[in-house]
Protein backbone atom coordinates (compact mmCIF):
# COMPACT_ATOMS: atom_id res chain seq x y z
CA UNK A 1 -7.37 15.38 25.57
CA UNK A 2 -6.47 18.14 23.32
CA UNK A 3 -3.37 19.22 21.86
CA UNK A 4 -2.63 22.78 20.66
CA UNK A 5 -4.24 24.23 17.91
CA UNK A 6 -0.59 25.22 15.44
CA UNK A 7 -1.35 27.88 13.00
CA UNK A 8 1.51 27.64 10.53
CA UNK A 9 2.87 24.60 9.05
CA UNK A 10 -0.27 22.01 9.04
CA UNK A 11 0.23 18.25 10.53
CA UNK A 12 2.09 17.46 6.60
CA UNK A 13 2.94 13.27 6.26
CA UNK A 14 5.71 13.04 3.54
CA UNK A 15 6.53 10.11 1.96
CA UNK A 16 10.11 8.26 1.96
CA UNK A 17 10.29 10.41 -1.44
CA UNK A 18 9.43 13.48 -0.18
CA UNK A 19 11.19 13.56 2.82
CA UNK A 20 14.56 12.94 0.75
CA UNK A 21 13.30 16.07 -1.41
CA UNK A 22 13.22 17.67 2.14
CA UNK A 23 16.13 16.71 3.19
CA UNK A 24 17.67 18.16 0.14
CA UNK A 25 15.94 21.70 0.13
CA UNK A 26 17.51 21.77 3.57
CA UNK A 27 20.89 21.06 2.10
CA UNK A 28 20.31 23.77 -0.42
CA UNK A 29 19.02 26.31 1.91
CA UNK A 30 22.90 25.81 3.61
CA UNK A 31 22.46 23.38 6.19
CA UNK A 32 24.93 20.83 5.69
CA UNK A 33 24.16 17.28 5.15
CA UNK A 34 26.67 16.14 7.92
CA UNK A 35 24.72 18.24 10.48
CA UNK A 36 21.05 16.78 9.57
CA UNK A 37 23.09 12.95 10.41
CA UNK A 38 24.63 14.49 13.53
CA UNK A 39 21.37 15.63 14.68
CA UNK A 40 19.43 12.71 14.23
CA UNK A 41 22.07 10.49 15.69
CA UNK A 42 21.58 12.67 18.67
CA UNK A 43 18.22 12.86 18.80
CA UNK A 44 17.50 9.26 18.91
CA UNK A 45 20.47 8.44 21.72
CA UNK A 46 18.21 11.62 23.35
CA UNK A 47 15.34 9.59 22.58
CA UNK A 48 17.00 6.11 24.26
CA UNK A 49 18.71 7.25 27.36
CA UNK A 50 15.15 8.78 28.55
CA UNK A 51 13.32 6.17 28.18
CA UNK A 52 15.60 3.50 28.66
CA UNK A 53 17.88 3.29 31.87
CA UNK A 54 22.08 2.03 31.05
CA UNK A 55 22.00 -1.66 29.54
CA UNK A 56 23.74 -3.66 26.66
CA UNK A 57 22.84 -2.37 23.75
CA UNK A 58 23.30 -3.81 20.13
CA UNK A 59 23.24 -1.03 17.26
CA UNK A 60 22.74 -2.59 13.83
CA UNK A 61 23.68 -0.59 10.88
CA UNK A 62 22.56 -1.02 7.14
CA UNK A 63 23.92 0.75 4.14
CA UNK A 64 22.22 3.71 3.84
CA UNK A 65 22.06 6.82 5.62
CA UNK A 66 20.00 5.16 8.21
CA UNK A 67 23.58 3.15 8.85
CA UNK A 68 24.81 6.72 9.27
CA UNK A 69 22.34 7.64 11.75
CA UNK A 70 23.35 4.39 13.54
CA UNK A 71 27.20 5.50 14.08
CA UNK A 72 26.08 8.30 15.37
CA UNK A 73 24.09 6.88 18.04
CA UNK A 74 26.74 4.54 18.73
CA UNK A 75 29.05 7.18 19.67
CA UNK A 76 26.52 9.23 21.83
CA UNK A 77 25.92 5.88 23.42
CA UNK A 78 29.40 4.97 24.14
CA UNK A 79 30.63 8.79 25.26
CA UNK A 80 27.80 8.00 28.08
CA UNK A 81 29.32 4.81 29.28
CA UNK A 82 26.84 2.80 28.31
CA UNK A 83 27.73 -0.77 26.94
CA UNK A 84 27.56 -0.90 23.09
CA UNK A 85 28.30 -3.21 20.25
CA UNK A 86 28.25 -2.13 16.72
CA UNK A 87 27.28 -4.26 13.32
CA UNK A 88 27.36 -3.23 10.03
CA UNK A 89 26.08 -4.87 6.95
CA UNK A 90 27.45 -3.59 3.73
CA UNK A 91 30.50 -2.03 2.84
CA UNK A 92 31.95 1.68 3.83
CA UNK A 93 32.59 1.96 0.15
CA UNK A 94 28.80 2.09 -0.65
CA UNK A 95 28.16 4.96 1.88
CA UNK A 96 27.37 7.93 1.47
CA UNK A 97 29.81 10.58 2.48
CA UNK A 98 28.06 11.48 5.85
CA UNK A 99 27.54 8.13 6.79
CA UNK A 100 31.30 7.30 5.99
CA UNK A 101 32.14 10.00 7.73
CA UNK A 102 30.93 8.63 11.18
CA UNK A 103 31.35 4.74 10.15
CA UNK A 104 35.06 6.25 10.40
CA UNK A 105 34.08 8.61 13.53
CA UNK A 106 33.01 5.02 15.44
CA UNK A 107 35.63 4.47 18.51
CA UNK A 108 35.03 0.29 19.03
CA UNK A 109 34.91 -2.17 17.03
CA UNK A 110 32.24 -2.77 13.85
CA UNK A 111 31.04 -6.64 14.06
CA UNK A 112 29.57 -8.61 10.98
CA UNK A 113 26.40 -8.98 10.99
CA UNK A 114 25.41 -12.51 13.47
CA UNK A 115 22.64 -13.24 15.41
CA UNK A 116 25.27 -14.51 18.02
CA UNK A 117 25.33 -11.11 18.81
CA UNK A 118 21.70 -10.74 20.40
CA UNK A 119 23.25 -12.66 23.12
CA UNK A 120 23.61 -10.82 26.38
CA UNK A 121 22.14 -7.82 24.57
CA UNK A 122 18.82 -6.11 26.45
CA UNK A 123 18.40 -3.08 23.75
CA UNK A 124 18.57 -3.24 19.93
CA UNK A 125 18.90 0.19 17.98
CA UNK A 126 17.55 -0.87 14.62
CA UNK A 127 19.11 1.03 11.98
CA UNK A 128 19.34 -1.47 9.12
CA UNK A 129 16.54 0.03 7.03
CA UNK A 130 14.48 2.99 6.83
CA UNK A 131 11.30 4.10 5.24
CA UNK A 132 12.32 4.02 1.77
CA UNK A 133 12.80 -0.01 1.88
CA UNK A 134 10.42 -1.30 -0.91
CA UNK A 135 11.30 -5.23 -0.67
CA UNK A 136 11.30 -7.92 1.85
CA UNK A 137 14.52 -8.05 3.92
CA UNK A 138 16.91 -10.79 2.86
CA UNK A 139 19.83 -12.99 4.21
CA UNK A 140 21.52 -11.63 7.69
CA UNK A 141 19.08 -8.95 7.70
CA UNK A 142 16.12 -11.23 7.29
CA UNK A 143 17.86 -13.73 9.57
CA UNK A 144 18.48 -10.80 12.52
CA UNK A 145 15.03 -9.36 12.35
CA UNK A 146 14.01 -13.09 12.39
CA UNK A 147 15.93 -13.98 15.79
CA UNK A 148 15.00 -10.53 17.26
CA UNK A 149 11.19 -11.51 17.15
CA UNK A 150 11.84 -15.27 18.18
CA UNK A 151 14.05 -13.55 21.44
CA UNK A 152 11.46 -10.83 21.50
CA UNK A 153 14.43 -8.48 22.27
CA UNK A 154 13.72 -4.50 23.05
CA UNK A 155 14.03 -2.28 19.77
CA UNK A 156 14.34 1.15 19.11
CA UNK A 157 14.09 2.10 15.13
CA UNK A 158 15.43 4.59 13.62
CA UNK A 159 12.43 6.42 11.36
CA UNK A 160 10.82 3.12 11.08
CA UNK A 161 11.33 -0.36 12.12
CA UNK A 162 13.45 -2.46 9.45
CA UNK A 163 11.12 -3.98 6.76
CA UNK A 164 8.03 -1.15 6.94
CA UNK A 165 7.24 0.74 4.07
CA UNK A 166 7.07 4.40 5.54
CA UNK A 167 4.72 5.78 2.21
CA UNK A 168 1.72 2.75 2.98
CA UNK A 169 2.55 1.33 6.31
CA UNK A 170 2.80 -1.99 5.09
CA UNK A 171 5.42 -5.04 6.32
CA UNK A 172 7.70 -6.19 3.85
CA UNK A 173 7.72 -9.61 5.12
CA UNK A 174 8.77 -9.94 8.94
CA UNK A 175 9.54 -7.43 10.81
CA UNK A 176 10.93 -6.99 14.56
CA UNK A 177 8.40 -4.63 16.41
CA UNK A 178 9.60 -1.73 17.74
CA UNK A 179 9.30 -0.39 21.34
CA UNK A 180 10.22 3.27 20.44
CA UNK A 181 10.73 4.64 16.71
CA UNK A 182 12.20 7.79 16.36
CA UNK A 183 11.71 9.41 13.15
CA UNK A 184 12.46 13.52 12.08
CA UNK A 185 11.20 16.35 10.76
CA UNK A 186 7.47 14.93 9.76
CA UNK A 187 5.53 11.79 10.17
CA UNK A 188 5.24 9.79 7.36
CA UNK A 189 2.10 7.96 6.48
CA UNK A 190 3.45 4.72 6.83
CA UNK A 191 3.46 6.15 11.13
CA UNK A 192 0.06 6.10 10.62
CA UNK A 193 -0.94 3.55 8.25
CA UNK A 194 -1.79 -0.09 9.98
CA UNK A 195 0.16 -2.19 10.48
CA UNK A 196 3.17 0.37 10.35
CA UNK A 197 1.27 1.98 13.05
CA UNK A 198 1.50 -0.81 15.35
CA UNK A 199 4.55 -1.98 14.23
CA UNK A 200 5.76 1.48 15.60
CA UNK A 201 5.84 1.56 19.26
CA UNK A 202 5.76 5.11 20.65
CA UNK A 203 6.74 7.44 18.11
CA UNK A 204 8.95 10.81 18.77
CA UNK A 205 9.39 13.27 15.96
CA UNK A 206 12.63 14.82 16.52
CA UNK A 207 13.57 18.22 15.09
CA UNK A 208 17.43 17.77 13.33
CA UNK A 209 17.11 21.67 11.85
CA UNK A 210 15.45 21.40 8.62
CA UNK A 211 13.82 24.25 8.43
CA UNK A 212 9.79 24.63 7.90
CA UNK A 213 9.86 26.49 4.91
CA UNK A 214 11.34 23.78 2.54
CA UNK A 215 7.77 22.44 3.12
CA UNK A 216 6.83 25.53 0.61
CA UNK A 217 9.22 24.26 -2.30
CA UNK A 218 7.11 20.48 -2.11
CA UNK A 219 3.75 19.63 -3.39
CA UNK A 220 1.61 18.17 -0.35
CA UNK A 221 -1.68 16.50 -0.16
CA UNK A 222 -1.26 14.23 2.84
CA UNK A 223 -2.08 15.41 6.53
CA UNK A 224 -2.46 13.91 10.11
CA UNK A 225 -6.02 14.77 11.09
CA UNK A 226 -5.70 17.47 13.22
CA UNK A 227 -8.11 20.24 14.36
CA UNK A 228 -5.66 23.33 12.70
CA UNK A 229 -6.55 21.83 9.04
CA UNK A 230 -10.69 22.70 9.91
CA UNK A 231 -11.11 24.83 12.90
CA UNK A 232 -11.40 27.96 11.22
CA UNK A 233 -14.33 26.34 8.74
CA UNK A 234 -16.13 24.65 12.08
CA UNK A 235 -19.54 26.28 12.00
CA UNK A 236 -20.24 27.62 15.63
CA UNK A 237 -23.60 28.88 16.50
CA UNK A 238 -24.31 32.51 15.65
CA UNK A 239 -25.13 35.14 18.48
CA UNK A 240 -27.56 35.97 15.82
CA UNK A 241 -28.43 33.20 14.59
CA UNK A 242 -31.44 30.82 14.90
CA UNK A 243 -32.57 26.61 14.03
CA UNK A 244 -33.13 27.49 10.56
CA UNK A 245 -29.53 28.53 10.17
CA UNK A 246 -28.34 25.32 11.34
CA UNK A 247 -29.31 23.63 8.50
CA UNK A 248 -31.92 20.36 8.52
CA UNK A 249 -30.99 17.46 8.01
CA UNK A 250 -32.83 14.67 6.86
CA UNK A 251 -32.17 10.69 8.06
CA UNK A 252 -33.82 7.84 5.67
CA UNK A 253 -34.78 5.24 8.12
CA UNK A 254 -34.93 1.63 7.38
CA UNK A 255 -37.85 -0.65 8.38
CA UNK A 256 -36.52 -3.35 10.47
CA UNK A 257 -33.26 -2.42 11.88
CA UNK A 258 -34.54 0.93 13.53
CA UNK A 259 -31.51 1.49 15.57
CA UNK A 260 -29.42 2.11 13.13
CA UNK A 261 -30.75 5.59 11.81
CA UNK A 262 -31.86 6.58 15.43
CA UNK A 263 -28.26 6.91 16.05
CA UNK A 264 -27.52 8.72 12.88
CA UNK A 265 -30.11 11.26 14.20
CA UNK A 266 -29.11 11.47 17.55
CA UNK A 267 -25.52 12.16 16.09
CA UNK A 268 -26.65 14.69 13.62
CA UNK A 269 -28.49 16.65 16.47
CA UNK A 270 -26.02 16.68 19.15
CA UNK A 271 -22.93 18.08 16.14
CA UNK A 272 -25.43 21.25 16.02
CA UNK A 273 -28.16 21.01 12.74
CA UNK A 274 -30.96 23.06 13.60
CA UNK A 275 -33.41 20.24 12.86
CA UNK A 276 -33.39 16.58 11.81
CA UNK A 277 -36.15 14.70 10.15
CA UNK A 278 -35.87 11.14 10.22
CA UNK A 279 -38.44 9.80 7.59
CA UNK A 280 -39.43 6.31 8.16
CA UNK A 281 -41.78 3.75 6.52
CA UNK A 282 -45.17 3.51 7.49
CA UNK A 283 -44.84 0.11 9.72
CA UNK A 284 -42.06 1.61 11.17
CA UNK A 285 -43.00 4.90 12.13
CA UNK A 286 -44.67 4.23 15.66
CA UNK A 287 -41.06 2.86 16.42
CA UNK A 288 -39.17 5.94 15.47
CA UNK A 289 -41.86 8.34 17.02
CA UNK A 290 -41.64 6.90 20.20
CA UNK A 291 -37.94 6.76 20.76
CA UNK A 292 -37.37 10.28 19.04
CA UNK A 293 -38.03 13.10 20.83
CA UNK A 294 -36.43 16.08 18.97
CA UNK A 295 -36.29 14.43 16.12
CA UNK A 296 -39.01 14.91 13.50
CA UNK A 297 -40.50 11.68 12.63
CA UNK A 298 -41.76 11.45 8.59
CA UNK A 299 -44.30 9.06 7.41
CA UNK A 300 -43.83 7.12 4.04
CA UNK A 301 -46.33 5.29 3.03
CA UNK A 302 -45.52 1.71 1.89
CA UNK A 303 -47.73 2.51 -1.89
CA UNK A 304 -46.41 5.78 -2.23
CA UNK A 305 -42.94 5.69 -0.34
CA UNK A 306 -40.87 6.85 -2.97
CA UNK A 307 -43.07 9.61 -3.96
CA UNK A 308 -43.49 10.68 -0.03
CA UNK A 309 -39.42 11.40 -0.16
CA UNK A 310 -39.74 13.13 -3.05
CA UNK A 311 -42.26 15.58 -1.50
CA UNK A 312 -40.13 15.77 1.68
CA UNK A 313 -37.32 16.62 -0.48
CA UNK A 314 -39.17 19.76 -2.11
CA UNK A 315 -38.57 21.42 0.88
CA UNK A 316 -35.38 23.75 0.04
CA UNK A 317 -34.28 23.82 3.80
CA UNK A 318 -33.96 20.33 3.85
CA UNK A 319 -30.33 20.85 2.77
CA UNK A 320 -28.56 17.61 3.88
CA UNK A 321 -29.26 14.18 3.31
CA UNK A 322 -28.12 10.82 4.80
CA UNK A 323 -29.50 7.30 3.68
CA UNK A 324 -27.60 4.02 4.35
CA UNK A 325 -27.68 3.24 8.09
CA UNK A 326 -30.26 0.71 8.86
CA UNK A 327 -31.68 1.21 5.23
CA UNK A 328 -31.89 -2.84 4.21
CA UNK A 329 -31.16 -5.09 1.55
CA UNK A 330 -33.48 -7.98 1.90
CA UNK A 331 -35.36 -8.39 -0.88
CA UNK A 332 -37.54 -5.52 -1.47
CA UNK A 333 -35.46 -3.57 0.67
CA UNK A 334 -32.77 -3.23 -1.53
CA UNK A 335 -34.26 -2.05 -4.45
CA UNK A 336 -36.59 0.44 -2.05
CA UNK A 337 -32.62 1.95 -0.80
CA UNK A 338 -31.20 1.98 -3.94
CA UNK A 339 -34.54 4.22 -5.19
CA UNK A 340 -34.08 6.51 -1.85
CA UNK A 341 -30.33 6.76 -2.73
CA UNK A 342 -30.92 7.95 -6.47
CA UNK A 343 -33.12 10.33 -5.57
CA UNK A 344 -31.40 11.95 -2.66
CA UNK A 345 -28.50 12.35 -5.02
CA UNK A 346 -30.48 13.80 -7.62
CA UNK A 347 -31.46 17.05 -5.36
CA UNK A 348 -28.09 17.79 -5.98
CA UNK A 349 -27.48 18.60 -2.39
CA UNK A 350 -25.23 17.91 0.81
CA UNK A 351 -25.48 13.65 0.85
CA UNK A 352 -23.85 10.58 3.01
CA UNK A 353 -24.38 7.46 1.89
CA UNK A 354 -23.35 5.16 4.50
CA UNK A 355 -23.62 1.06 4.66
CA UNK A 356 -26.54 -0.64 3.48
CA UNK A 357 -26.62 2.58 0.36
CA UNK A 358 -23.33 1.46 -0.65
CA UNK A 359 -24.02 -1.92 -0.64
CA UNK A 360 -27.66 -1.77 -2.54
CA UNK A 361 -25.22 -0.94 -5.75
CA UNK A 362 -22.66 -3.25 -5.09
CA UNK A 363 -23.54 -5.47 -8.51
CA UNK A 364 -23.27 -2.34 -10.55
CA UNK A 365 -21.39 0.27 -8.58
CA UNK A 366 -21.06 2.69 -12.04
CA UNK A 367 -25.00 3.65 -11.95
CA UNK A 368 -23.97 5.03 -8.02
CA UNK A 369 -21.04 6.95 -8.96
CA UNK A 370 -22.78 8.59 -12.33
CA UNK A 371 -25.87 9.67 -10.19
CA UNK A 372 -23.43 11.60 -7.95
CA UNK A 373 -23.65 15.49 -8.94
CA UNK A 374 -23.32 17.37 -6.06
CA UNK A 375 -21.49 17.49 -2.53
CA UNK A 376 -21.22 13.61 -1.41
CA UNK A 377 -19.36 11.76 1.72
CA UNK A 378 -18.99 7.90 1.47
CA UNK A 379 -18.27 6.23 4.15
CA UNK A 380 -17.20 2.33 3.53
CA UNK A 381 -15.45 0.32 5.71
CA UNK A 382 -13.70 -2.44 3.91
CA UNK A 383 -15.80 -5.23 3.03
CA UNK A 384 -17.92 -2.24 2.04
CA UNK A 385 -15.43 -1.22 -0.23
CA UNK A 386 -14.28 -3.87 -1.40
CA UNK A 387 -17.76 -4.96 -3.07
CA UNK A 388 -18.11 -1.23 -4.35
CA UNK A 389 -14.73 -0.70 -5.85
CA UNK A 390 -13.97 -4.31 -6.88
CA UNK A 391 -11.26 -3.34 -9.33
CA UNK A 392 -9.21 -0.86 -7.39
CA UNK A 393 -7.14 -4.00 -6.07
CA UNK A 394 -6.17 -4.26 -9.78
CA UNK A 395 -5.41 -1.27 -10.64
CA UNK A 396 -1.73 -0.93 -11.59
CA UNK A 397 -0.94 1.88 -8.55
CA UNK A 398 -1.38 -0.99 -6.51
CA UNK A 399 -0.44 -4.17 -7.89
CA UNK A 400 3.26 -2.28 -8.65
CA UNK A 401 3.81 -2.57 -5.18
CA UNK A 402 1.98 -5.81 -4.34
CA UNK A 403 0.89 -3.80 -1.13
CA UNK A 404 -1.97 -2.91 0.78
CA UNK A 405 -1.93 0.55 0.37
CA UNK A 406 -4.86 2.03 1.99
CA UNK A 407 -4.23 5.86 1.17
CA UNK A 408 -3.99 5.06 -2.47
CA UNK A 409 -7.16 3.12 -2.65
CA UNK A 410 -9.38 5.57 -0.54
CA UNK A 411 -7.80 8.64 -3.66
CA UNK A 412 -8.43 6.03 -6.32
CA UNK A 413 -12.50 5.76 -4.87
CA UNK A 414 -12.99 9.44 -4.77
CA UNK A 415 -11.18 9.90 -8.01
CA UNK A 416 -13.66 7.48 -9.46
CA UNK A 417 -16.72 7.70 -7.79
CA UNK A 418 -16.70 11.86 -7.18
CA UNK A 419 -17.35 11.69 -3.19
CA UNK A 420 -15.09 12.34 -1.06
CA UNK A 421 -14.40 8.70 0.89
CA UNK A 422 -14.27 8.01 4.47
CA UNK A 423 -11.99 4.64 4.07
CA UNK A 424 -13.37 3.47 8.24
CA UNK A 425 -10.81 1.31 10.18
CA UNK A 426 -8.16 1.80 13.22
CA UNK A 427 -6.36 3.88 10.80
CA UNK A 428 -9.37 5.80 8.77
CA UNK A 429 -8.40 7.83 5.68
CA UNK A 430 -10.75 10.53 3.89
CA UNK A 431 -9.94 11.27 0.16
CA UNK A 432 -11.23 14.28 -1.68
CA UNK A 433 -11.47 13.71 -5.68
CA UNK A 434 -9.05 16.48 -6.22
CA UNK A 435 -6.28 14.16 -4.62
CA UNK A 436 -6.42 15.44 -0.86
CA UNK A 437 -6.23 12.99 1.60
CA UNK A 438 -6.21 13.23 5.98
CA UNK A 439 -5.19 9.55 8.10
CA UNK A 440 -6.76 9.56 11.35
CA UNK A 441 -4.80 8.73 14.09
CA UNK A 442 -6.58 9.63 17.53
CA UNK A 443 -9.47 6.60 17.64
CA UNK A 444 -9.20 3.88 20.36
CA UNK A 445 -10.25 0.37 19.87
CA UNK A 446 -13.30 0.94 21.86
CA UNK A 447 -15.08 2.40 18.96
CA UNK A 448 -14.80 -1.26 17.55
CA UNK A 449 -18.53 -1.70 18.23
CA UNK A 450 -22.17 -1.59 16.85
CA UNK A 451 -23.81 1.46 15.85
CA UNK A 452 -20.28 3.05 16.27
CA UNK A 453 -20.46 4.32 12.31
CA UNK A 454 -23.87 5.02 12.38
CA UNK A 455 -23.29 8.26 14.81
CA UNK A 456 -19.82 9.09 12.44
CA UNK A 457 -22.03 9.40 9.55
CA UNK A 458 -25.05 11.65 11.68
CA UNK A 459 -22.20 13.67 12.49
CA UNK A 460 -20.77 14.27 9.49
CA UNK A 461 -24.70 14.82 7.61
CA UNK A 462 -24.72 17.27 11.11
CA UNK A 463 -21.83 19.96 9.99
CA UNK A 464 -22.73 19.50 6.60
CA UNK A 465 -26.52 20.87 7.01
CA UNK A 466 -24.57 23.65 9.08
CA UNK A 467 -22.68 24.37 5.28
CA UNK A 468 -19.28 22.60 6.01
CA UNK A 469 -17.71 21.15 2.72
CA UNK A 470 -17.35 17.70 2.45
CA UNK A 471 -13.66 17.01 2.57
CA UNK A 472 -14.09 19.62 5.80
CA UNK A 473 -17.08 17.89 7.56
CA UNK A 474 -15.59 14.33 7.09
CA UNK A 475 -12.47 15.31 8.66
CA UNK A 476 -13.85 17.14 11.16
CA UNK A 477 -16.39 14.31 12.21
CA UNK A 478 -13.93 11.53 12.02
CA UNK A 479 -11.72 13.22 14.65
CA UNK A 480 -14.35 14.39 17.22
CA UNK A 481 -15.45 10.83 16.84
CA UNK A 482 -11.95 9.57 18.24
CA UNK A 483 -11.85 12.02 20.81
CA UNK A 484 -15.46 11.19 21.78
CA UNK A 485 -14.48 7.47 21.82
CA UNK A 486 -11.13 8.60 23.73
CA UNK A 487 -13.35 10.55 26.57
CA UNK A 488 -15.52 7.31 27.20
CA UNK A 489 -12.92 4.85 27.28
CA UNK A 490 -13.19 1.50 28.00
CA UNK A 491 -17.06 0.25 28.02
CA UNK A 492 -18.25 2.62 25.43
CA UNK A 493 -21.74 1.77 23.41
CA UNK A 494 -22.67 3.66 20.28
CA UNK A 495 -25.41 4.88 22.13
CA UNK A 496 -22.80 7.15 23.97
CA UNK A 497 -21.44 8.89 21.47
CA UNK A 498 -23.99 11.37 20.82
CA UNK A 499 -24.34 12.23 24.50
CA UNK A 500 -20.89 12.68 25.50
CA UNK A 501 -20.04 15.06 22.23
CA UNK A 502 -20.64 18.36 24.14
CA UNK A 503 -17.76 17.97 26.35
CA UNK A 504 -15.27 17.35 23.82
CA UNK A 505 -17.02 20.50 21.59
CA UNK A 506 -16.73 22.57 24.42
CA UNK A 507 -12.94 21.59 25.16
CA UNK A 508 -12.04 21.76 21.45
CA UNK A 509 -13.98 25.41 21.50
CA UNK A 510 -12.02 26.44 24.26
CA UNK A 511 -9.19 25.54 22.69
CA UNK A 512 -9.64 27.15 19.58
CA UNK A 513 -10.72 30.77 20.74
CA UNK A 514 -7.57 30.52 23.03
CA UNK A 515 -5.50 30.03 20.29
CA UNK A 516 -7.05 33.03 17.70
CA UNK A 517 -6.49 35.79 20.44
């Protein structure tokens, strides 16, 4: 369930850009360009002959070095007997010198580009284009990748399949899915990113010898959610310790859908606060008292609601604050969350605004984002989003591209709003303000259900009542979510979550202590 806690080099994504500033540093730090091709030749014909048993095989070259990276898998190929054909679109005199080198290193023939040449063939090696491709493919390219989906031929990529922007994940037009991508070094978001991600296959990161400390000389603020970039911040129970030093969180409960905010407790208890309040409207309150049983149930009168939150919010310990799930916008009920919202953020303490709080302030989002002035986690998915940050689609960092490029509209959102956002989908992405930003990776499609974000945001208002940071808590949450939703598989119900969250704590513990003695 659990892979091993690293504690150097965090789970980094570059970017096409960066990783060509990697490459270089390598180069630099004397290790010659021709062995990086070599070795990732290599490590993809590796990567091919274990999965794949002997068959005919097409290898399709472009004119860049992921061309060069072709030849070189060409040659593996052939040395092993296996049946190859070779294509290359370009001309030798616009390679590089590496990837002239072994364009001139090939033993067989090199074939124009045709789809005649999909014929008989059982295996394509796709190196046309890699992740630094930033338009739609055209002519024989466009015309290969076209007959390649319409045959629906095997493909192994090279870094990414031809026609996927490695920096957003996005499809430049068609593109021929990929069984098997092998890629080097470090992910790239684009890996991550839907529908890069799916467009992917199984992915293999090979090692070609640049070495981990050119990853000092770059300036990184992407990561792979994994447990190394939190663990040591993860607030465990003290020997010592008691309730009141787990924090209490309090959950603003709506009126009519009830379930919602149960499950935001629930979720908030079973991460570890010491104590959860769920304060509910009067009409409600038998409801929530009677399906609660370590939860604290909070009356607010329907004349004096308002002011009832206010006094429960005088409380100092009350440190952590989540209003959204089940919160309403019908009528009165939108102006009654907007009024819960405001206030919760003017406490000025730990708050996650989830759902129906992000979409009370949907026709004027700016009055949201100026009453933010302390530690806040949104959590939008995005039709959520979209109505709270209707201009980010404009903005010029992403109409340049004419892509959808998730990671830079979840930094955009924190930039403007001052919360760190929890961007929710297959492929979830949490921005900090300051320009950090983590893609999830480890949910299954089984979380695709009800009451599914409801527990994601009780577990995040959870770890921050035990004094997590935001950008901390989020990540952390998002991924025990995933691996919660991985140990329930297929079948799983929101009400689950909560319940089966000790066993993956109590792996990921394990796990952790193992790896700090």
């Amino acid at each position: 369930m659990m892979e091993h806690i690293r504690k150097q080099y965090p789970p980094f994504l570059l970017t096409a850009n960066e990783m060509g500033k990697a490459d270089q540093a390598a180069v630099v730090a004397g290790v010659p360009a021709m062995d990086l091709m070599a070795a990732a030749g290599k490590a993809v014909a590796d990567a091919v002959v274990e999965r794949w048993s002997e068959r005919p095989t097409l290898v399709l070259c472009g004119p860049g070095n992921n061309g060069g990276d072709g030849f070189v898998v060409a040659q593996h190929l052939r040395s092993m007997d296996w049946p190859v054909r070779l294509a290359f679109l370009g001309s030798v005199d616009g390679l590089s010198t590496e990837a002239a080198h072994f364009y001139r290193a090939w033993q067989g023939d090199i074939e124009p580009f045709s789809t005649d040449l999909l014929d008989q063939t059982k295996l394509v090696i796709d190196a046309m284009f890699g992740a630094g491709l930033a338009r739609p493919l055209e002519g024989n390219a466009r015309d290969m990748v076209d007959a390649m989906i319409t045959r629906n031929i095997t493909v192994c990529a090279i870094d990414v399949p031809s026609g996927v922007d490695g920096t957003t994940g996005a499809a430049l037009g068609k593109v021929a899915p990929a069984e098997l991508t092998v890629t080097f070094f470090r992910k790239k978001p684009g890996h991550l990113l839907f529908p890069g991600r799916g467009l992917c296959g199984h992915l293999v990161v090979a090692d070609i010898g640049i070495p981990e400390s050119v990853l000092d000389e770059l300036t990184l603020q992407t990561w792979e959610n994994r447990p190394e970039l939190w663990c040591q911040y993860y607030p465990w129970p003290r020997l010592d310790g008691h309730k009141y030093h787990r924090g209490h969180a309090v959950v603003y409960g709506g009126e009519t859908m009830t379930g919602a905010s149960r499950l935001t407790a629930r979720g908030a208890m079973r991460v570890g606060a010491g104590l959860v309040t769920l304060a509910a409207p009067i009409k409600a309150w038998a409801v929530y008292a009677t399906a609660l049983t370590g939860v604290m149930v909070a009356k607010l009168e329907v004349s004096q609601e308002s002011e009832d939150f206010d006094v429960l919010l005088l409380d100092p310990r009350h440190n952590a604050i989540v209003v959204g799930p089940g919160a309403g916008l019908a009528g009165f009920e939108r102006i009654r969350t907007r009024k819960i919202v405001l206030k919760a953020l003017a406490t000025g303490r730990a708050t996650v605004l989830d759902a129906d709080a992000l979409s009370a302030f949907s026709d004027d989002p700016q009055i949201l984002f100026d009453a933010i002035n302390g530690p806040c986690v949104m959590t939008p998915h995005d039709g959520e989003f979209a109505r709270l940050f209707p201009e980010i689609n404009k903005s010029p960092e992403i109409n340049k591209s004419h892509l959808d490029d998730k990671l830079t509209r979840a930094r955009l959102a924190a930039k403007q709003s001052g919360a760190v956002v929890v961007l929710k989908g297959a492929d979830t992405v949490i921005a900090s303000p300051d320009g950090r930003a983590i893609i999830n990776s480890n949910a299954p499609a089984d979380l695709a259900t009800g009451g599914s974000g409801d527990v994601l945001a009780g577990f995040i208002v959870g770890l921050l009542a035990q004094g997590m940071a935001p950008f901390d808590a989020a990540s952390a949450a998002v991924w025990m979510h995933g691996e919660v939703g991985n140990e329930i598989g297929s079948g799983l119900i929101a009400e689950d979550l909560p319940d089966h969250l000790p066993k993956v704590l109590s792996a990921f513990k394990a796990q952790y202590f193992s790896s700090h003695q």
